[in-house]
Protein backbone atom coordinates (compact mmCIF):
# COMPACT_ATOMS: atom_id res chain seq x y z
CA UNK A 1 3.11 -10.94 -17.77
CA UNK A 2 2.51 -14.29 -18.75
CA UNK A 3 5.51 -16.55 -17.70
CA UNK A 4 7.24 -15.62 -13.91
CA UNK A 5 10.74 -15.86 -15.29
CA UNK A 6 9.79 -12.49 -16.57
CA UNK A 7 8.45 -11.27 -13.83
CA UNK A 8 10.42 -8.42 -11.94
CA UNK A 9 12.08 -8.83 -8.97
CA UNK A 10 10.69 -5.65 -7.01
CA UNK A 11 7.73 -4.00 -8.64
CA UNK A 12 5.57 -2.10 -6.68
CA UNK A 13 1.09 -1.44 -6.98
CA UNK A 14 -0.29 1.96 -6.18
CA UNK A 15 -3.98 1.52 -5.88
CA UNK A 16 -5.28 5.04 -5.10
CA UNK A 17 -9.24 3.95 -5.57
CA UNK A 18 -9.45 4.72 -1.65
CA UNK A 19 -7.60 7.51 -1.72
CA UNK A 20 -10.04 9.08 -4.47
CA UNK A 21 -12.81 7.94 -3.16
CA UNK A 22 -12.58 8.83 0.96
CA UNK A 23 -11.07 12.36 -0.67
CA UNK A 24 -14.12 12.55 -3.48
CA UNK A 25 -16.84 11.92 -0.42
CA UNK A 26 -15.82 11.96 2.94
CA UNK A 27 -15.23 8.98 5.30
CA UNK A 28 -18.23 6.76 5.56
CA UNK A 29 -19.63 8.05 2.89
CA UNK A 30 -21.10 5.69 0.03
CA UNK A 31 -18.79 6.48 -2.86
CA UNK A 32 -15.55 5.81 0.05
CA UNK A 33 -17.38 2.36 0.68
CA UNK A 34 -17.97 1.86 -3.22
CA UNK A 35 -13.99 2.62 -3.30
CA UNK A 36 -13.05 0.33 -0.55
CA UNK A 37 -15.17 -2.68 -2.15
CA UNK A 38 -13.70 -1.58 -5.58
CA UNK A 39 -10.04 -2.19 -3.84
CA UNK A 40 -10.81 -5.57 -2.75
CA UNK A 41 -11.59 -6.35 -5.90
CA UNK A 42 -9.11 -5.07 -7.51
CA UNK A 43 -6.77 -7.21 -5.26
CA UNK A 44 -8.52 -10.16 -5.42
CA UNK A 45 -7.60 -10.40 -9.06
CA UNK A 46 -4.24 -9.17 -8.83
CA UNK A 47 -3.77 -12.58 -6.02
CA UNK A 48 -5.75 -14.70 -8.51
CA UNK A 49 -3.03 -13.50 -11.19
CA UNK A 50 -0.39 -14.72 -8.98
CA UNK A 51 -1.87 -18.00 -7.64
CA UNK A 52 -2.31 -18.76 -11.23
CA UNK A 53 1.31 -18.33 -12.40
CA UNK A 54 2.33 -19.84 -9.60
CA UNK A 55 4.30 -17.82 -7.37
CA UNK A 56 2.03 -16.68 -4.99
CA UNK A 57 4.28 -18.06 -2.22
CA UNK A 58 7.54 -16.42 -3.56
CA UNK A 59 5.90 -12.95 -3.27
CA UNK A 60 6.00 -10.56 -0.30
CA UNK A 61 4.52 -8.02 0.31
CA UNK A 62 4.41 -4.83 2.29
CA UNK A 63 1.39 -2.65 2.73
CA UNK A 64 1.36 0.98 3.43
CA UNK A 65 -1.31 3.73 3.62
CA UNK A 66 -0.48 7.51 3.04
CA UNK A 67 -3.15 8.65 5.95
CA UNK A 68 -6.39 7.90 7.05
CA UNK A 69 -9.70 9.45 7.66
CA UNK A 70 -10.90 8.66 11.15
CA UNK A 71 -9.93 11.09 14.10
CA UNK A 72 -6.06 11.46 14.90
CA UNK A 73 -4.00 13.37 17.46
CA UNK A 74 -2.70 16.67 16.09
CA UNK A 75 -0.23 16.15 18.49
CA UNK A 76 1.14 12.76 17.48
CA UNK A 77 4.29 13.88 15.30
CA UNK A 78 6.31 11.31 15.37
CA UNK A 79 8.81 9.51 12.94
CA UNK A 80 9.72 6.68 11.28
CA UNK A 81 13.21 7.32 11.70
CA UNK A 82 13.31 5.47 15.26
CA UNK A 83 12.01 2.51 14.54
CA UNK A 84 13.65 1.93 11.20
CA UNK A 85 17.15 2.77 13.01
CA UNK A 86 16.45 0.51 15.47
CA UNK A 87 16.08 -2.88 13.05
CA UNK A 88 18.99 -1.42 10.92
CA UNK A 89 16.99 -1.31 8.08
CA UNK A 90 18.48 0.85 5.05
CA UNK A 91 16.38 3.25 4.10
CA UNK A 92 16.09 6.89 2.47
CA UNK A 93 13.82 9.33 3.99
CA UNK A 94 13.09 12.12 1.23
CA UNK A 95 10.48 14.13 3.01
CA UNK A 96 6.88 13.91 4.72
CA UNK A 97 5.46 10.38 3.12
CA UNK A 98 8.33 9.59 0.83
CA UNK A 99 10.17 6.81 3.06
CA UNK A 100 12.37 4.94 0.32
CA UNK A 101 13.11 1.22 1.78
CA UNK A 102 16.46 -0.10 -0.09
């Protein structure tokens, strides 16, 4: 995309280098720092991209994670179904993960 008239309106980025690499070996270990630092890089040139077409201020965005790998609760089981009730925020809720925001 070289012009932001033809840019999409929603688009979304699924950057699963953490993912693979805290899954690959372990939290902490070097290839889930390697990922993280591979991330950040990744993002820095995806914001670069922007800034340099220009519309880096007339993009939003929302960040979400799928877990993480540092110690939890087992008993925490809560929902997002509260909370996004309580702003009135449309939504679709298709299973564990799968939150659709419309």
């Amino acid at each position: 995309m070289g012009r932001p008239a033809a840019a999409p309106v929603l688009t979304w980025w699924a950057n699963v280098v953490t993912d693979a690499g805290h899954h690959g070996g372990g939290p902490r270990s070097a290839m889930a720092r390697d990922s993280l630092r591979q991330s950040d890089a990744r993002l820095s040139a995806f914001l670069d991209h922007l800034e340099g077409l220009g519309v880096l201020d007339d993009v939003t965005f929302l960040l979400t994670a799928d877990h993480g790998f540092e110690g939890s609760d087992p008993t925490c089981t809560g929902s997002w179904t509260p909370a996004l009730d309580s702003v009135g925020l449309p939504y679709r809720d298709e299973g564990p993960g799968l939150v659709y925001l419309l």
